[in-house]
N, C-alpha and C. Protein backbone atom coordinates (compact mmCIF):
# COMPACT_ATOMS: atom_id res chain seq x y z
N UNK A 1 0.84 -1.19 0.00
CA UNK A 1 0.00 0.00 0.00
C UNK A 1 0.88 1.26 0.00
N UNK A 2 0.67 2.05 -1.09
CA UNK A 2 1.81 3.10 -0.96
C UNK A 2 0.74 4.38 0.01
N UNK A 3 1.80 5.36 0.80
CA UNK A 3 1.26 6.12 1.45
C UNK A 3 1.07 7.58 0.47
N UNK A 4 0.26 8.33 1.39
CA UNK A 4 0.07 9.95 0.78
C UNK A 4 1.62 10.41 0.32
N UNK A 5 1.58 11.17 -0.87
CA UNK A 5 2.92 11.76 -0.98
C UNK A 5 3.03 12.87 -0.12
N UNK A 6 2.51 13.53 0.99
CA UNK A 6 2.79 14.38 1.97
C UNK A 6 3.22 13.72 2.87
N UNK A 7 2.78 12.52 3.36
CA UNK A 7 3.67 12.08 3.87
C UNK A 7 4.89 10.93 3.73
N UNK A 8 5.14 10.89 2.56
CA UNK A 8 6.16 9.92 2.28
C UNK A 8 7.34 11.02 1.98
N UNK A 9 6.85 12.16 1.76
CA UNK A 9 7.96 13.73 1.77
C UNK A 9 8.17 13.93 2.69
N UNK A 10 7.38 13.71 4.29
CA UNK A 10 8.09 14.25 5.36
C UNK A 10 8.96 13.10 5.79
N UNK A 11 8.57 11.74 5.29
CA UNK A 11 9.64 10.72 5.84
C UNK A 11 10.90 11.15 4.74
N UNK A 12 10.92 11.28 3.98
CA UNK A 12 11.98 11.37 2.86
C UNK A 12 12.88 12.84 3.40
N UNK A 13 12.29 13.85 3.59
CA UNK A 13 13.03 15.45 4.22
C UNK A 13 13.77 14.41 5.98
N UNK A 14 12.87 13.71 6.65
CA UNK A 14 13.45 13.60 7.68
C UNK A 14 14.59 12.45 7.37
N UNK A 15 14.74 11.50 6.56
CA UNK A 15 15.74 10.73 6.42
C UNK A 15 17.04 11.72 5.69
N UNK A 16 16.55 12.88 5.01
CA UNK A 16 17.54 13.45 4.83
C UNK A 16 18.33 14.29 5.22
N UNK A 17 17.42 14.62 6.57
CA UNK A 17 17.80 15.66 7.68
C UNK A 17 19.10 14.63 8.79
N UNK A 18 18.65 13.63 8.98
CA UNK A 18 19.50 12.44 9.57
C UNK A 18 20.77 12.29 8.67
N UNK A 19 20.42 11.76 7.83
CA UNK A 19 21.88 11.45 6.85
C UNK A 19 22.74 13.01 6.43
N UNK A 20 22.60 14.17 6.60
CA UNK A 20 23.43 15.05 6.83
C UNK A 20 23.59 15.47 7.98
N UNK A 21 22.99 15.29 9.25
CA UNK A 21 23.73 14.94 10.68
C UNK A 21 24.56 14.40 10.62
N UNK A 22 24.58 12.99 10.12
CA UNK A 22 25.49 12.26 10.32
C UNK A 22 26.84 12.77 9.77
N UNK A 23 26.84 12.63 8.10
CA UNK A 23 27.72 13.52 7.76
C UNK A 23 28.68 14.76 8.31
N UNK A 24 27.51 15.33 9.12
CA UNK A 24 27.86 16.48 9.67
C UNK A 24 29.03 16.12 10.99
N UNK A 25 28.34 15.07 11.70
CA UNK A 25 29.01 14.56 12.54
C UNK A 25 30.25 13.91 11.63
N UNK A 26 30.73 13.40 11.70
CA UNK A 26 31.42 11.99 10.54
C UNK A 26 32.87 13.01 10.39
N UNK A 27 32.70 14.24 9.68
CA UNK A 27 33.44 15.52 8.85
C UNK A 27 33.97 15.90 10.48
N UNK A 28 32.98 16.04 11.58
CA UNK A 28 33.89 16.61 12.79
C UNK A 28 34.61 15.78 13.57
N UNK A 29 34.81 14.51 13.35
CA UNK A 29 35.37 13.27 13.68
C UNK A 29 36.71 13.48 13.27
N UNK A 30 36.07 13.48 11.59
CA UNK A 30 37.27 12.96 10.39
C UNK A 30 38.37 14.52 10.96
N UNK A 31 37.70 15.54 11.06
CA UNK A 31 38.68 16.82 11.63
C UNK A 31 39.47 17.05 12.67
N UNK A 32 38.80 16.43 14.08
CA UNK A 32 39.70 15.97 15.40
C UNK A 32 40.69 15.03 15.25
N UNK A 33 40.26 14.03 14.19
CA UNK A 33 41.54 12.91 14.36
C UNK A 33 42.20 13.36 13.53
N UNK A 34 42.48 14.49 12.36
CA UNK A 34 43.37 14.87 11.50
C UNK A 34 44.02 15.48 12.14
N UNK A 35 43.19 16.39 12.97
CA UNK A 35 43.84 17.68 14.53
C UNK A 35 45.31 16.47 15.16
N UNK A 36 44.52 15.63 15.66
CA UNK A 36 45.30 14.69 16.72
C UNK A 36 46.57 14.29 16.21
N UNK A 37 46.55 13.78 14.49
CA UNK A 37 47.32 12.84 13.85
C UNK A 37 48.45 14.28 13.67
N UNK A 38 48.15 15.34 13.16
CA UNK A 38 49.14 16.42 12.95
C UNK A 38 49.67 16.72 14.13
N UNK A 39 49.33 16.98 15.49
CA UNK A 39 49.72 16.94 16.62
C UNK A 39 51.15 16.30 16.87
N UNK A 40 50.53 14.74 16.74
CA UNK A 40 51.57 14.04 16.97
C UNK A 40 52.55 13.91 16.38
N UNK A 41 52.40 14.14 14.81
CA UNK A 41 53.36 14.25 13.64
C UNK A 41 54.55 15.20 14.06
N UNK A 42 53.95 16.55 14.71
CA UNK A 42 54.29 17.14 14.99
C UNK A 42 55.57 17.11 16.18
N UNK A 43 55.04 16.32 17.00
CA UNK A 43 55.99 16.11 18.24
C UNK A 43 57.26 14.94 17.60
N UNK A 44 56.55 14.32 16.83
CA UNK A 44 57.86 13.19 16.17
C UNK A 44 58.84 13.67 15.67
N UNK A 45 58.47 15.08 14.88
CA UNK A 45 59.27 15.32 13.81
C UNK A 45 60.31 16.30 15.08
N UNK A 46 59.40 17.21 16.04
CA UNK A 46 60.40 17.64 16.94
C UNK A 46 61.26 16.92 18.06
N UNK A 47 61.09 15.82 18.24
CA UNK A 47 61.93 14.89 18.96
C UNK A 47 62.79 14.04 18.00
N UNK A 48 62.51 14.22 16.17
CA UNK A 48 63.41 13.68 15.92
C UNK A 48 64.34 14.74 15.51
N UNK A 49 64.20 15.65 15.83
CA UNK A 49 65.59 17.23 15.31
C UNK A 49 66.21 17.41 17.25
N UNK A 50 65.76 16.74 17.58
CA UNK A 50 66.30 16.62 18.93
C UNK A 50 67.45 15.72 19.29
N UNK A 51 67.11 14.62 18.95
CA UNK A 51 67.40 13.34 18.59
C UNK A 51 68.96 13.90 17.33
N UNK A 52 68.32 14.17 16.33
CA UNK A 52 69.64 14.57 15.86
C UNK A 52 70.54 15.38 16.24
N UNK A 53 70.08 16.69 17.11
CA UNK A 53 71.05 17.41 17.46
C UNK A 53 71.85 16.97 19.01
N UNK A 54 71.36 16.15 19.33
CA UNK A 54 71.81 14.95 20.47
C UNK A 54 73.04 14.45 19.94
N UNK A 55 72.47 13.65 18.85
CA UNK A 55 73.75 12.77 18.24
C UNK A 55 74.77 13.34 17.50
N UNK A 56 74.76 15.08 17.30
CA UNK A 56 75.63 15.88 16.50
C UNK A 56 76.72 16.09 17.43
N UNK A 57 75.43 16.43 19.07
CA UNK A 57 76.73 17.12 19.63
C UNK A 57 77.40 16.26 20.39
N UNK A 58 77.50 14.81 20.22
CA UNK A 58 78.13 13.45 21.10
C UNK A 58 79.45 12.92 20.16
N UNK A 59 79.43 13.46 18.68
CA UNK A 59 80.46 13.25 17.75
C UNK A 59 81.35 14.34 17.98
C-alpha cells in the first residue's frame, strides 16, 4: 500500500535531515583525528631534530 505523498515527503526530508547529521558529525570526527594525527606528527618530527642534534653534539 503506498502512502500519501505528503507524507512519504516528510519521511523522505526527515531521512535526509539524519543522513546530513550524520555527515555532519562523521566531517567533525574525520577533523579531530586529523587535529590529533598532525599533533603528533608534529611532536615526532620535533623529537626527531632533537634526537639529531643529540647525536651531532656526542660526535
Amino acid at each position: 500500500m503506498m502512502k500519501e505523498p505528503a507524507a512519504e515527503m516528510a519521511v523522505l526530508r526527515k531521512t535526509a535531515e539524519q543522513l546530513t547529521d550524520e555527515i555532519v558529525k562523521s566531517k567533525a570526527e574525520e577533523e579531530k583525528l586529523l587535529n590529533e594525527f598532525s599533533a603528533m606528527n608534529n611532536e615526532l618530527v620535533n623529537l626527531q631534530r632533537q634526537l639529531a642534534k643529540s647525536n651531532a653534539e656526542l660526535k
